[in-house]
N, C-alpha and C. Protein backbone atom coordinates (compact mmCIF):
# COMPACT_ATOMS: atom_id res chain seq x y z
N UNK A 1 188.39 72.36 -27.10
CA UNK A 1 187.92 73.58 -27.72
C UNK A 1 188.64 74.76 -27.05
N UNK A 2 188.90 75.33 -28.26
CA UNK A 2 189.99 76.77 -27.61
C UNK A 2 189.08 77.75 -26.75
N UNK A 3 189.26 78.80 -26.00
CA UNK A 3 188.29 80.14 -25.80
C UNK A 3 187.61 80.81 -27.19
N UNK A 4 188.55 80.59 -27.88
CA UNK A 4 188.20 81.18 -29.11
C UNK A 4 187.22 80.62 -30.00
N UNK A 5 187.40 79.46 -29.87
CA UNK A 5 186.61 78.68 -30.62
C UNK A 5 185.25 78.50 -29.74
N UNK A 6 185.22 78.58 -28.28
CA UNK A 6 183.84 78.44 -27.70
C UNK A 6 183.50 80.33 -27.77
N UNK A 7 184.15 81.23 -28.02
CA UNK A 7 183.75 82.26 -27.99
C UNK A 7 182.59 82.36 -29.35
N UNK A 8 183.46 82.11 -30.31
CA UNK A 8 182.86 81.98 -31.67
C UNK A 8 181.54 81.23 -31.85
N UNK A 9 181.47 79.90 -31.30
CA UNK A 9 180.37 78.99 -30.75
C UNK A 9 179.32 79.58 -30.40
N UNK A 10 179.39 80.35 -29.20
CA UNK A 10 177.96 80.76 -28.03
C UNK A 10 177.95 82.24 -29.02
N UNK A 11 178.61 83.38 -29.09
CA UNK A 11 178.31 84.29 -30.79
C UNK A 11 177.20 83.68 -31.62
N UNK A 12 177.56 82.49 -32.70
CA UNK A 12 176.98 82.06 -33.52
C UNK A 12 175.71 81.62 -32.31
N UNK A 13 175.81 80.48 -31.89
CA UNK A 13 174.30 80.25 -31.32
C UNK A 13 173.19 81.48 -30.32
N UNK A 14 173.81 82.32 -30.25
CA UNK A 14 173.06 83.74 -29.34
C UNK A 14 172.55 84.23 -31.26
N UNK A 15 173.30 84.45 -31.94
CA UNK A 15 172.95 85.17 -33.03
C UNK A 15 171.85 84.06 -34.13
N UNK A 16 171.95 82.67 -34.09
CA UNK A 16 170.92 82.28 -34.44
C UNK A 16 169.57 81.54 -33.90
N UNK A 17 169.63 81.92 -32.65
CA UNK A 17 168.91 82.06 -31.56
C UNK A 17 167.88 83.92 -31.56
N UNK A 18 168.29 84.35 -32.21
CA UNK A 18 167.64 85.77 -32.44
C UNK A 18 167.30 85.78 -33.83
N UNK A 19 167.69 84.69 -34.74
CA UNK A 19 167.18 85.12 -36.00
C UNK A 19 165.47 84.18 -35.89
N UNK A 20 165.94 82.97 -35.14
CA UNK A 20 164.65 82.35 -34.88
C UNK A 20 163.47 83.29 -33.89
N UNK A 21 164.38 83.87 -32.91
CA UNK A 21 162.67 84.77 -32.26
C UNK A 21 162.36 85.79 -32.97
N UNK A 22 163.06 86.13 -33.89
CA UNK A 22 162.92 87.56 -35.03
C UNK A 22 161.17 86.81 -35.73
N UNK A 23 161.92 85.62 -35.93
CA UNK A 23 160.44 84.29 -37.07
C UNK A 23 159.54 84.27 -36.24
N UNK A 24 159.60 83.82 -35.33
CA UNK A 24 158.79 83.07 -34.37
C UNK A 24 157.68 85.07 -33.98
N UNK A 25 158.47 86.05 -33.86
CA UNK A 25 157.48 87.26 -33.73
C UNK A 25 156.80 88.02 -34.62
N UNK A 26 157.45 87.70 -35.99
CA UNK A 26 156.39 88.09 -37.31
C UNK A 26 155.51 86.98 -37.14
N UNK A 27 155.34 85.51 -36.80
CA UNK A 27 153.67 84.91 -37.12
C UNK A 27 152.97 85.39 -35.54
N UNK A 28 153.70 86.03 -35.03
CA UNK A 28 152.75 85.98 -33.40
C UNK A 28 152.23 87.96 -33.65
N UNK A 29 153.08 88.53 -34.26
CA UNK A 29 152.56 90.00 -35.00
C UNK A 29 151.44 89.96 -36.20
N UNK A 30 151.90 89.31 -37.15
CA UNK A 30 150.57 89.39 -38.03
C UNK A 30 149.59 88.24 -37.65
N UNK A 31 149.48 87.25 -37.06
CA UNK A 31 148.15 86.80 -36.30
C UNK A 31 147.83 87.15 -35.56
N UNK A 32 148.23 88.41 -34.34
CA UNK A 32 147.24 89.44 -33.35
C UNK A 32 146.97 90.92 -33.82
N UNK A 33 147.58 90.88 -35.69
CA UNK A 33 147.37 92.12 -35.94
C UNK A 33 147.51 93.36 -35.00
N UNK A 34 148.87 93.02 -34.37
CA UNK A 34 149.82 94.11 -33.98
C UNK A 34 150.59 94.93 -34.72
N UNK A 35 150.53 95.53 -35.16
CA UNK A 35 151.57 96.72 -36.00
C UNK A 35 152.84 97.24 -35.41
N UNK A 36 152.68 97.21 -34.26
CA UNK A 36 154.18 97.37 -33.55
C UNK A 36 154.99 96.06 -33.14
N UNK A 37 154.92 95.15 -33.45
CA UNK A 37 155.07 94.18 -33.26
C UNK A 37 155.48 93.44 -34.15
N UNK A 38 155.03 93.45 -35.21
CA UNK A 38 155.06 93.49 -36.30
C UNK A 38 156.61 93.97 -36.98
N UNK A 39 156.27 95.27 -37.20
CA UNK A 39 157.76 96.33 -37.75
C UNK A 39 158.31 95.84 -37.04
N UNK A 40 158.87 95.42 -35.56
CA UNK A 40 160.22 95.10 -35.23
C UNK A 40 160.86 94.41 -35.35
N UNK A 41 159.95 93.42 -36.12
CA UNK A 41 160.91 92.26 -37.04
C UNK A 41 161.86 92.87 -38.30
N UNK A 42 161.80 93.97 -38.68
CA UNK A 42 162.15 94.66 -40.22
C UNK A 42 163.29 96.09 -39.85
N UNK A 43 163.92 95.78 -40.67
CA UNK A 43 164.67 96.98 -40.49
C UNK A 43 164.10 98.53 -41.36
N UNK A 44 164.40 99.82 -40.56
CA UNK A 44 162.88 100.49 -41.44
C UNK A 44 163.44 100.52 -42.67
N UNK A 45 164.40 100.33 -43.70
CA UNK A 45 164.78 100.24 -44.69
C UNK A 45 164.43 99.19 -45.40
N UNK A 46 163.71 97.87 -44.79
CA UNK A 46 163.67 96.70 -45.54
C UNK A 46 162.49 96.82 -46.32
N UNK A 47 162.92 95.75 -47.49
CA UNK A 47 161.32 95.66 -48.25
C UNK A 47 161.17 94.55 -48.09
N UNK A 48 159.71 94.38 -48.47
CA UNK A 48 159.04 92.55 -48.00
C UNK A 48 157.98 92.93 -50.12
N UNK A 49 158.77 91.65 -50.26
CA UNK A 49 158.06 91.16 -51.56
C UNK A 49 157.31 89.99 -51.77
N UNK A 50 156.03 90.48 -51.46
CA UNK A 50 155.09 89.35 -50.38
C UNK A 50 154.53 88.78 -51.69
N UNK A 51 154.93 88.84 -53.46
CA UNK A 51 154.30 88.62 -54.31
C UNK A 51 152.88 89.51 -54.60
N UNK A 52 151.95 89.21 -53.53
CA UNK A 52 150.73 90.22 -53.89
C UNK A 52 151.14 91.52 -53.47
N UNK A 53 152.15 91.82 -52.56
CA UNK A 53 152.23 93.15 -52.16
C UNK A 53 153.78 92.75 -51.93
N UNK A 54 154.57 94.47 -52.69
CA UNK A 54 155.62 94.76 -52.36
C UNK A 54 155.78 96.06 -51.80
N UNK A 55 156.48 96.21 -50.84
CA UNK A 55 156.68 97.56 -50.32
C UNK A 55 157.37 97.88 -49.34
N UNK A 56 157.60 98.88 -48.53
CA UNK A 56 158.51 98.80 -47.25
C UNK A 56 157.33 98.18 -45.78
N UNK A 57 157.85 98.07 -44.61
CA UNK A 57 157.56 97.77 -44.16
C UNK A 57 156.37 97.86 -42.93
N UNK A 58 155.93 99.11 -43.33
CA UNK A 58 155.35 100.31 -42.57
C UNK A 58 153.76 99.99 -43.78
N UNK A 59 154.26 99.87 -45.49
CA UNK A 59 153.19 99.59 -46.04
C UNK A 59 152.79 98.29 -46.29
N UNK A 60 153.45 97.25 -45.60
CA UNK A 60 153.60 95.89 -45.54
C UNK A 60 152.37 95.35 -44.34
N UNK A 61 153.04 96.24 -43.31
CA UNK A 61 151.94 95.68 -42.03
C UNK A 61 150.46 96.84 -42.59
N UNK A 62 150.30 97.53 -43.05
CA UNK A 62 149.00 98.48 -43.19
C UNK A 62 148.38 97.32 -43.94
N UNK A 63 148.57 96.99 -45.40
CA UNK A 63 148.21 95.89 -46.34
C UNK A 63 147.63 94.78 -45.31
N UNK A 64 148.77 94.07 -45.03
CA UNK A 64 149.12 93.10 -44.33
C UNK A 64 147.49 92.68 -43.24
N UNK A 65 147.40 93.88 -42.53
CA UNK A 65 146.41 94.20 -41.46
C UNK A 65 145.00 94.32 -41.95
N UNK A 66 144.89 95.67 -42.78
CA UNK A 66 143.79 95.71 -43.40
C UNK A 66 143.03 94.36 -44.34
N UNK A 67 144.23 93.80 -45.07
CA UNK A 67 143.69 92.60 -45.43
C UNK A 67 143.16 91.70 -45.13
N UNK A 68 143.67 90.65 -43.80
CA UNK A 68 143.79 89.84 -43.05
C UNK A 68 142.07 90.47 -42.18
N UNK A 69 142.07 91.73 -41.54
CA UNK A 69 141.00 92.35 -41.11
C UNK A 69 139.78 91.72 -41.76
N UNK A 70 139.65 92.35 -42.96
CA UNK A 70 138.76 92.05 -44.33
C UNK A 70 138.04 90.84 -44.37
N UNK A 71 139.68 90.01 -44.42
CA UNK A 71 139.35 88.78 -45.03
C UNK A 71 138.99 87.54 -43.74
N UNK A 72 139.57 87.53 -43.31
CA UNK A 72 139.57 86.26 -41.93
C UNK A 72 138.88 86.78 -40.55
N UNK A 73 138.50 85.75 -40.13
CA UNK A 73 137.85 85.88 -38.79
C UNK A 73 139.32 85.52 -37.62
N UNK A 74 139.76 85.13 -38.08
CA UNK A 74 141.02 84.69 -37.20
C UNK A 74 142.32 83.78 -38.57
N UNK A 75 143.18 83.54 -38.21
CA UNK A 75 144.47 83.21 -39.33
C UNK A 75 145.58 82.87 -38.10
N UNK A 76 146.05 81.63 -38.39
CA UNK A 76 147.59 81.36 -37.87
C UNK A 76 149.01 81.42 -39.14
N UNK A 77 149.89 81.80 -39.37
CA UNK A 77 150.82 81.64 -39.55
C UNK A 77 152.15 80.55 -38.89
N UNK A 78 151.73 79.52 -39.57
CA UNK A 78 152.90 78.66 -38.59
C UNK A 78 154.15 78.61 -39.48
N UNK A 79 155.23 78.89 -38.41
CA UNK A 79 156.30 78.22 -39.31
C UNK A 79 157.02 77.51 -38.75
N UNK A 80 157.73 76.84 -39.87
CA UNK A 80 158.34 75.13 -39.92
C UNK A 80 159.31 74.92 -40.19
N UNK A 81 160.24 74.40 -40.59
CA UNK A 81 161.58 74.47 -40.92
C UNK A 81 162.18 75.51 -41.55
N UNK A 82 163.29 75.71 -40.94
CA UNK A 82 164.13 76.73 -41.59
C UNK A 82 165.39 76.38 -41.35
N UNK A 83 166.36 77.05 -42.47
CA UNK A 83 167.90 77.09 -42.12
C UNK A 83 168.17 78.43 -42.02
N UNK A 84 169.30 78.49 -41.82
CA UNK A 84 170.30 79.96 -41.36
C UNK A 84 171.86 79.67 -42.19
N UNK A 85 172.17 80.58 -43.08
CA UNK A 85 173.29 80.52 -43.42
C UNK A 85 174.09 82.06 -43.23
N UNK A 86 175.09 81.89 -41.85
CA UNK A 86 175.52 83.43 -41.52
C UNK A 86 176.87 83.28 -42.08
N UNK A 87 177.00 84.56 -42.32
CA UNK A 87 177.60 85.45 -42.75
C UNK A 87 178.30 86.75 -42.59
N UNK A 88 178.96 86.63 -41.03
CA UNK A 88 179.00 87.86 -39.93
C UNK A 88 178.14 88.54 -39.53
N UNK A 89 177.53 89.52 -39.99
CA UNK A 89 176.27 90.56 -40.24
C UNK A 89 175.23 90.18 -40.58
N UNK A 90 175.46 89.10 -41.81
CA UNK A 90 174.23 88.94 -43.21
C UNK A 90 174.05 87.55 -42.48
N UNK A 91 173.15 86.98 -42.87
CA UNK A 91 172.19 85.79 -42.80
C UNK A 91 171.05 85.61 -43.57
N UNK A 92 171.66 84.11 -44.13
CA UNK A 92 170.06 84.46 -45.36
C UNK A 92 169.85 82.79 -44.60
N UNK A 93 168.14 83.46 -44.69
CA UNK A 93 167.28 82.09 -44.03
C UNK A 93 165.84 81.97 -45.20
N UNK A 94 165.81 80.61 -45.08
CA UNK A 94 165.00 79.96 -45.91
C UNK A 94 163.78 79.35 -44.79
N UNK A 95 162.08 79.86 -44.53
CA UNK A 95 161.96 79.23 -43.78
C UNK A 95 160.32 78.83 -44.45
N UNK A 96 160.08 77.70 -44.02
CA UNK A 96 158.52 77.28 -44.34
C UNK A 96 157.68 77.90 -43.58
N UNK A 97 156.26 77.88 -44.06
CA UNK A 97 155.15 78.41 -43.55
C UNK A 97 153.91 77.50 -44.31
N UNK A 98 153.03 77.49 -43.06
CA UNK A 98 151.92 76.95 -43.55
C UNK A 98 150.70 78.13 -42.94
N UNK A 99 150.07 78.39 -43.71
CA UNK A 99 148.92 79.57 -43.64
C UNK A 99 147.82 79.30 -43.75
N UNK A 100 146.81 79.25 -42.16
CA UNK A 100 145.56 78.70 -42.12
C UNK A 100 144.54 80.10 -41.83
N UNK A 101 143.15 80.43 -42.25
CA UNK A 101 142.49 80.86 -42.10
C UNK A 101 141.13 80.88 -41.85
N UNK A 102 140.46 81.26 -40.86
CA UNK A 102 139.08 81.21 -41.20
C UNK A 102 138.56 82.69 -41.91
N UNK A 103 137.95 82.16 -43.01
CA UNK A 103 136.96 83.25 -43.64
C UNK A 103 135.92 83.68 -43.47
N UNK A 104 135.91 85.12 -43.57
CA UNK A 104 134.63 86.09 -43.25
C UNK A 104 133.29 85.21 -44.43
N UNK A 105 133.52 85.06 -45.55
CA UNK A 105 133.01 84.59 -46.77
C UNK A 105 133.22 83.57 -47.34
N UNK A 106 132.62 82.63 -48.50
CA UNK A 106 133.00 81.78 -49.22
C UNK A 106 133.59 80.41 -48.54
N UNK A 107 134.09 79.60 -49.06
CA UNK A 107 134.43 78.82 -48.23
C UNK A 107 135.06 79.07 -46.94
N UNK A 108 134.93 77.96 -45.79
CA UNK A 108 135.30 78.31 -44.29
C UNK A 108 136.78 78.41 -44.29
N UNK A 109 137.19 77.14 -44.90
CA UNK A 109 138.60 77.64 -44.11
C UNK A 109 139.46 78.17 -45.53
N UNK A 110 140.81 78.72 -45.77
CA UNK A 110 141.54 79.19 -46.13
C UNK A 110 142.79 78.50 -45.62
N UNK A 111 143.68 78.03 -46.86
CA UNK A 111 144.96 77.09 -46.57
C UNK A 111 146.16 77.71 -47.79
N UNK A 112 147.39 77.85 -47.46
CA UNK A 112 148.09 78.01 -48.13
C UNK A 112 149.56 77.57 -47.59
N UNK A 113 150.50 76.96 -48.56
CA UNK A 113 152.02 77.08 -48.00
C UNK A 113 153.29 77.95 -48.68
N UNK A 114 153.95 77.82 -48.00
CA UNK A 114 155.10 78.64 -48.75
C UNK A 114 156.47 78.50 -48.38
N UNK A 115 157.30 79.50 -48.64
CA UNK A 115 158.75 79.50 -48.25
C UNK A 115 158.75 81.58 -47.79
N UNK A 116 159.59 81.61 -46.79
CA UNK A 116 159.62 83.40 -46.67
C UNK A 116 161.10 82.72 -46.90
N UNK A 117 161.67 83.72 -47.62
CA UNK A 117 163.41 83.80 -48.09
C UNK A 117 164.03 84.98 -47.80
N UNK A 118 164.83 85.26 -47.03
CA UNK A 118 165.04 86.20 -45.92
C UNK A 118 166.52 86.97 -46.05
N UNK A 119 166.91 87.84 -46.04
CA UNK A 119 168.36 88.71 -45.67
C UNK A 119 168.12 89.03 -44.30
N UNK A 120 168.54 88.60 -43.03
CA UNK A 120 169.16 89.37 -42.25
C UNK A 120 170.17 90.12 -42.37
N UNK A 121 169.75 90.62 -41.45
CA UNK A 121 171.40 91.53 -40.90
C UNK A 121 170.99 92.35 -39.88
N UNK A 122 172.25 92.24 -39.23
CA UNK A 122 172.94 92.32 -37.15
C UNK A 122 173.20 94.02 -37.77
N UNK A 123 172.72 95.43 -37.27
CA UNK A 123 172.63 96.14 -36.88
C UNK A 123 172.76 97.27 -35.74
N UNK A 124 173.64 97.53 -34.97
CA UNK A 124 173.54 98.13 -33.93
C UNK A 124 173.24 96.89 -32.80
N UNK A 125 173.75 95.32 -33.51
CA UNK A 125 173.47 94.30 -32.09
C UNK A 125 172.23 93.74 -32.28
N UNK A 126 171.31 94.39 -33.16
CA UNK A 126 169.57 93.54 -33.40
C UNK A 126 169.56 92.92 -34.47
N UNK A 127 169.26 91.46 -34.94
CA UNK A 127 169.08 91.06 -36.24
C UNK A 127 167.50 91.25 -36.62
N UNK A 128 167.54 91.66 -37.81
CA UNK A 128 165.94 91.95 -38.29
C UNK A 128 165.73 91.73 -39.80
N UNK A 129 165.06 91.38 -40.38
CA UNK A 129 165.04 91.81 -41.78
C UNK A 129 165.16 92.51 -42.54
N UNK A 130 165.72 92.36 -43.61
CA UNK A 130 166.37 93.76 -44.73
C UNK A 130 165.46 93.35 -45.58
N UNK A 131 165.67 91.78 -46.24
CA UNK A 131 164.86 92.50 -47.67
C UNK A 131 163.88 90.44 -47.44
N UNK A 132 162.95 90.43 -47.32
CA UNK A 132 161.91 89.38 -47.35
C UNK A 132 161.30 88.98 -48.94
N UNK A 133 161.14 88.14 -49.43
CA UNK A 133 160.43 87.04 -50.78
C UNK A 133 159.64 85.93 -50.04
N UNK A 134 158.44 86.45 -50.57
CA UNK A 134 156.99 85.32 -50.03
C UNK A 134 157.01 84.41 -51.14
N UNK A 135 157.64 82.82 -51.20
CA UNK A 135 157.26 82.22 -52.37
C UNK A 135 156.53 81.48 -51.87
N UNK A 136 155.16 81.06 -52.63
CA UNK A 136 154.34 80.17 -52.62
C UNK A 136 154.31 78.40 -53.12
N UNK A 137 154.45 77.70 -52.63
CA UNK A 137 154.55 76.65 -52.96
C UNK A 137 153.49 75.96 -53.28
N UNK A 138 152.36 75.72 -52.37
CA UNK A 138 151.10 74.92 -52.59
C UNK A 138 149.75 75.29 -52.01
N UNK A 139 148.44 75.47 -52.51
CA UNK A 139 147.12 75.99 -52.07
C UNK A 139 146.53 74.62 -52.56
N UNK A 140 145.51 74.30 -51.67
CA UNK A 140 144.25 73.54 -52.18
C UNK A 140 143.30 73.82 -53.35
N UNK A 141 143.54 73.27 -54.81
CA UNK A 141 143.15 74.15 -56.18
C UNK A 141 142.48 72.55 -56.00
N UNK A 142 141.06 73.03 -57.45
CA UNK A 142 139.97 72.21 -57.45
C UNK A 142 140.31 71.74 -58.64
N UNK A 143 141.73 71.68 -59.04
CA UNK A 143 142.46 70.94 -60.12
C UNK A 143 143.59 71.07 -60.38
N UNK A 144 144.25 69.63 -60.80
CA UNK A 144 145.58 69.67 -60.60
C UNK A 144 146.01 70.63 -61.73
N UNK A 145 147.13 71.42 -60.83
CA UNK A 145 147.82 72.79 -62.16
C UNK A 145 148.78 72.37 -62.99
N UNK A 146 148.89 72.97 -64.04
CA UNK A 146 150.38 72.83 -65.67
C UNK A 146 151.29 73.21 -64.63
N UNK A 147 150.97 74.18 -64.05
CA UNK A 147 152.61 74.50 -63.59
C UNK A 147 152.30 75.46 -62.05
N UNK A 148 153.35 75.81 -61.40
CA UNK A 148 153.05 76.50 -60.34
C UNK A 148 152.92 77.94 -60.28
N UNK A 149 151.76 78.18 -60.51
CA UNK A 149 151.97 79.64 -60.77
C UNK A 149 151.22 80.52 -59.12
N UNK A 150 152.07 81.35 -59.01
CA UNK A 150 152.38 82.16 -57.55
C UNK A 150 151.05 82.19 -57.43
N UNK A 151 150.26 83.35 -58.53
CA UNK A 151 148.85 84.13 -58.33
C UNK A 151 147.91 83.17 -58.15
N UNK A 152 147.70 81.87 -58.64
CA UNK A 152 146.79 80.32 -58.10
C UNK A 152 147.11 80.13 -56.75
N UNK A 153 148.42 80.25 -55.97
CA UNK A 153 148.98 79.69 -54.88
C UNK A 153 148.50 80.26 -53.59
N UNK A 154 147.72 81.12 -53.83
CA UNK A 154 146.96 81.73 -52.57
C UNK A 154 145.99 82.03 -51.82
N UNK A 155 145.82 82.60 -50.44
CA UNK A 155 144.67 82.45 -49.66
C UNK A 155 144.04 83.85 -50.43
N UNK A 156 144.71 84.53 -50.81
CA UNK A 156 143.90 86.37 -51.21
C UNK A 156 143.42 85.98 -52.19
N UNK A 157 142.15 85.82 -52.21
CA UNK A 157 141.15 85.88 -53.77
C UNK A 157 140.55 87.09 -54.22
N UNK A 158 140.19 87.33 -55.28
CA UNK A 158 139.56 88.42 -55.87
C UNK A 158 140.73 89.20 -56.44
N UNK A 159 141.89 88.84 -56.79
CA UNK A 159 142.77 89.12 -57.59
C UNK A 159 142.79 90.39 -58.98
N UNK A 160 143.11 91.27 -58.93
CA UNK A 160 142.75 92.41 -60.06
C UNK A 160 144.24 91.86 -60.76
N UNK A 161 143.92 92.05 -62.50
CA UNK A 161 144.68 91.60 -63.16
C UNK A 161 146.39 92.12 -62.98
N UNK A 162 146.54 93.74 -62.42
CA UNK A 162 147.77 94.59 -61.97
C UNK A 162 147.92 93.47 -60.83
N UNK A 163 147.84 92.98 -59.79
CA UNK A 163 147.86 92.18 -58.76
C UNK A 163 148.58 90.53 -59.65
N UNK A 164 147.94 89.89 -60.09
CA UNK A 164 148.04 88.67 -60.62
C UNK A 164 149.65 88.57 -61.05
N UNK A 165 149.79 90.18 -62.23
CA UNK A 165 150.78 90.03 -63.18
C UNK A 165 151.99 90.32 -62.32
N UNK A 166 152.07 90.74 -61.36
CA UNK A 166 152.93 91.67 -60.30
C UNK A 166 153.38 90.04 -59.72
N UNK A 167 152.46 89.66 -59.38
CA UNK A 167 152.49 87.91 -58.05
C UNK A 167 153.30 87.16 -59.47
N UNK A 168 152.75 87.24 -60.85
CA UNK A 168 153.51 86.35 -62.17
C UNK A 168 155.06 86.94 -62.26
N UNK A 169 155.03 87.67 -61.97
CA UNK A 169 157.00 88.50 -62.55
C UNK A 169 157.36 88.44 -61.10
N UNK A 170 157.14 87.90 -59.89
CA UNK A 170 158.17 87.75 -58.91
C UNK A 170 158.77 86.18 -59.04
N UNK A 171 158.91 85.93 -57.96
CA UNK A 171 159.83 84.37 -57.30
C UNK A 171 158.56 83.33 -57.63
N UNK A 172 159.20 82.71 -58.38
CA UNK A 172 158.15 81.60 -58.53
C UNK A 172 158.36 79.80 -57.49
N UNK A 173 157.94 79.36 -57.45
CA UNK A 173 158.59 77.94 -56.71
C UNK A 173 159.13 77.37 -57.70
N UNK A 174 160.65 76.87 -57.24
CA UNK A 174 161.36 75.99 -58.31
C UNK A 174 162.11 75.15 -57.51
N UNK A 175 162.44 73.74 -57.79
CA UNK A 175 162.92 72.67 -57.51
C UNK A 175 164.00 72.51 -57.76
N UNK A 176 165.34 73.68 -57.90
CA UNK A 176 166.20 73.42 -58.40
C UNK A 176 167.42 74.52 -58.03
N UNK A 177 168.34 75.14 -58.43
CA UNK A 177 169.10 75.79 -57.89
C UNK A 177 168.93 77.43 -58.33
N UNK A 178 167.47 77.55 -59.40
CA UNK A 178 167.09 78.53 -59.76
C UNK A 178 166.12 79.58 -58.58
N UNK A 179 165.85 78.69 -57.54
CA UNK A 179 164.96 79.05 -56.74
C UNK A 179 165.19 80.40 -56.10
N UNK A 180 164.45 81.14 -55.64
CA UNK A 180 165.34 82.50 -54.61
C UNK A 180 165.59 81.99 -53.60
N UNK A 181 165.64 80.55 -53.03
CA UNK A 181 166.59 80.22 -51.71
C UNK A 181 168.14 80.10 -51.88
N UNK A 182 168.41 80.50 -53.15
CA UNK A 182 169.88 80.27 -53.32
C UNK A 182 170.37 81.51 -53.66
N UNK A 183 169.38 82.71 -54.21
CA UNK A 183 170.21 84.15 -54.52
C UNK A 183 171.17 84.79 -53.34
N UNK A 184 172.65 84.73 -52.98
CA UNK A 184 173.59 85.66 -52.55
C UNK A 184 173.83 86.97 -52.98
N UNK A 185 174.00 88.07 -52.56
CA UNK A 185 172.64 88.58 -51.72
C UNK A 185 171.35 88.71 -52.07
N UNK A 186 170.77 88.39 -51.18
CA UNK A 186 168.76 88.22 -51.43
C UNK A 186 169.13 89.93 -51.73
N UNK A 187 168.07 90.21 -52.91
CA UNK A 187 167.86 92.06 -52.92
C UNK A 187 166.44 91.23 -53.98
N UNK A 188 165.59 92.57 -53.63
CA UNK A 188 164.39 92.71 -54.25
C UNK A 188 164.37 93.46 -55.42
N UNK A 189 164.24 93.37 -56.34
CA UNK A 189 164.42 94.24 -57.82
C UNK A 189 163.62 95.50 -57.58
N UNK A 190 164.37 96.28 -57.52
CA UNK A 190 163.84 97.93 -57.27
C UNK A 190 162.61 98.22 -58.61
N UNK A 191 162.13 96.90 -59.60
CA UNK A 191 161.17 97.46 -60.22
C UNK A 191 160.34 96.95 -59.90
N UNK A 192 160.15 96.31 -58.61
CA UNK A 192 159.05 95.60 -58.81
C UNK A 192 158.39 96.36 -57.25
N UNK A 193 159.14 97.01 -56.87
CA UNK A 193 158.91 98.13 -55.78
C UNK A 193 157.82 99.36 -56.26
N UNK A 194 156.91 99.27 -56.28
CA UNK A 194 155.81 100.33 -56.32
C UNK A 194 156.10 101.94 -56.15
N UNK A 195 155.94 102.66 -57.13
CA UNK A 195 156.17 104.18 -56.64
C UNK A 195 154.82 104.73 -55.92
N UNK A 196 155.00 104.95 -55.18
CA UNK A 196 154.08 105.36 -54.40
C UNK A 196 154.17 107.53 -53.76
């Protein structure tokens, strides 16, 4: 191995070595409902299109917090496999999540899985998130579904119909090369961004 080639080497593994503690500090931020902790996973320009909530990132953790507050007595976020495909700057990562909760109400526990589908990008030397897609893959339903639809796929119940149709016109789960783990560059459709 040349210098060059181990230069390039320990680069790439330092840089995807930071995209994993970037992951690993959004589930350890939104399960201690830290807000600063939180944002420093995000670049302040990024949006997170969480399906039930799209927005920047500042209205991501408020949602995010207040919700979780509301709803659970406690919640882990684990995540599970992921890849990294870099791109000098850019990095798009595909990573699993499994989402456990205990509830304030209604049944005890709360279960959901998913995929977060990710744009990095290296900044001033920090990799963080630009633009985030929450797709839902599978919830515990009290019957098997026609098809996978996002707004069924989740722990947030009490759903208002503006909510449902918003979670129906994003990223749906697909088994195939239609999925948003394959869009170059990940970007969030500026209509589905809320004027606020």
């Amino acid at each position: 191995m040349t210098p060059q080639e181990l230069e390039r080497a320990v680069r790439e593994l330092r840089d995807r070595q930071a995209i994993h503690d970037c992951l690993m500090t959004y589930s350890r931020g939104i399960d201690r409902l830290d807000r600063e902790l939180l944002l420093s996973v995000y670049h302040p320009d990024a949006i997170d299109d969480h399906g039930v909530f799209v927005g920047s990132p500042e209205e991501f953790a408020d949602w995010a917090i207040a919700m979780h507050s509301a709803t659970h007595l406690s919640h882990q976020h684990c995540v599970l496999n992921y890849t990294v495909d870099l791109d000098g700057d850019v990095a798009h990562t595909e990573t699993y999540y499994m989402f456990v909760g205990m509830n304030r109400a209604g049944a005890p526990l709360a279960m959901s899985g998913g995929r977060y589908i990710d744009r990095f990008e290296q900044r001033n030397g920090r990799w963080a998130i630009a633009a985030r897609v929450c797709v839902r893959d599978w919830a515990p339903l009290d019957v098997v579904p026609q098809d996978l639809d996002a707004s069924a796929l989740t722990a947030v119940k009490g759903l208002d119909e503006g909510v449902i149709a918003l979670m129906r016109s994003g990223a749906q789960c697909r088994r195939d090369r239609a999925d948003a783990s394959y869009l170059r560059p990940l970007r969030i459709d500026p209509a589905r961004v809320p004027r606020r």
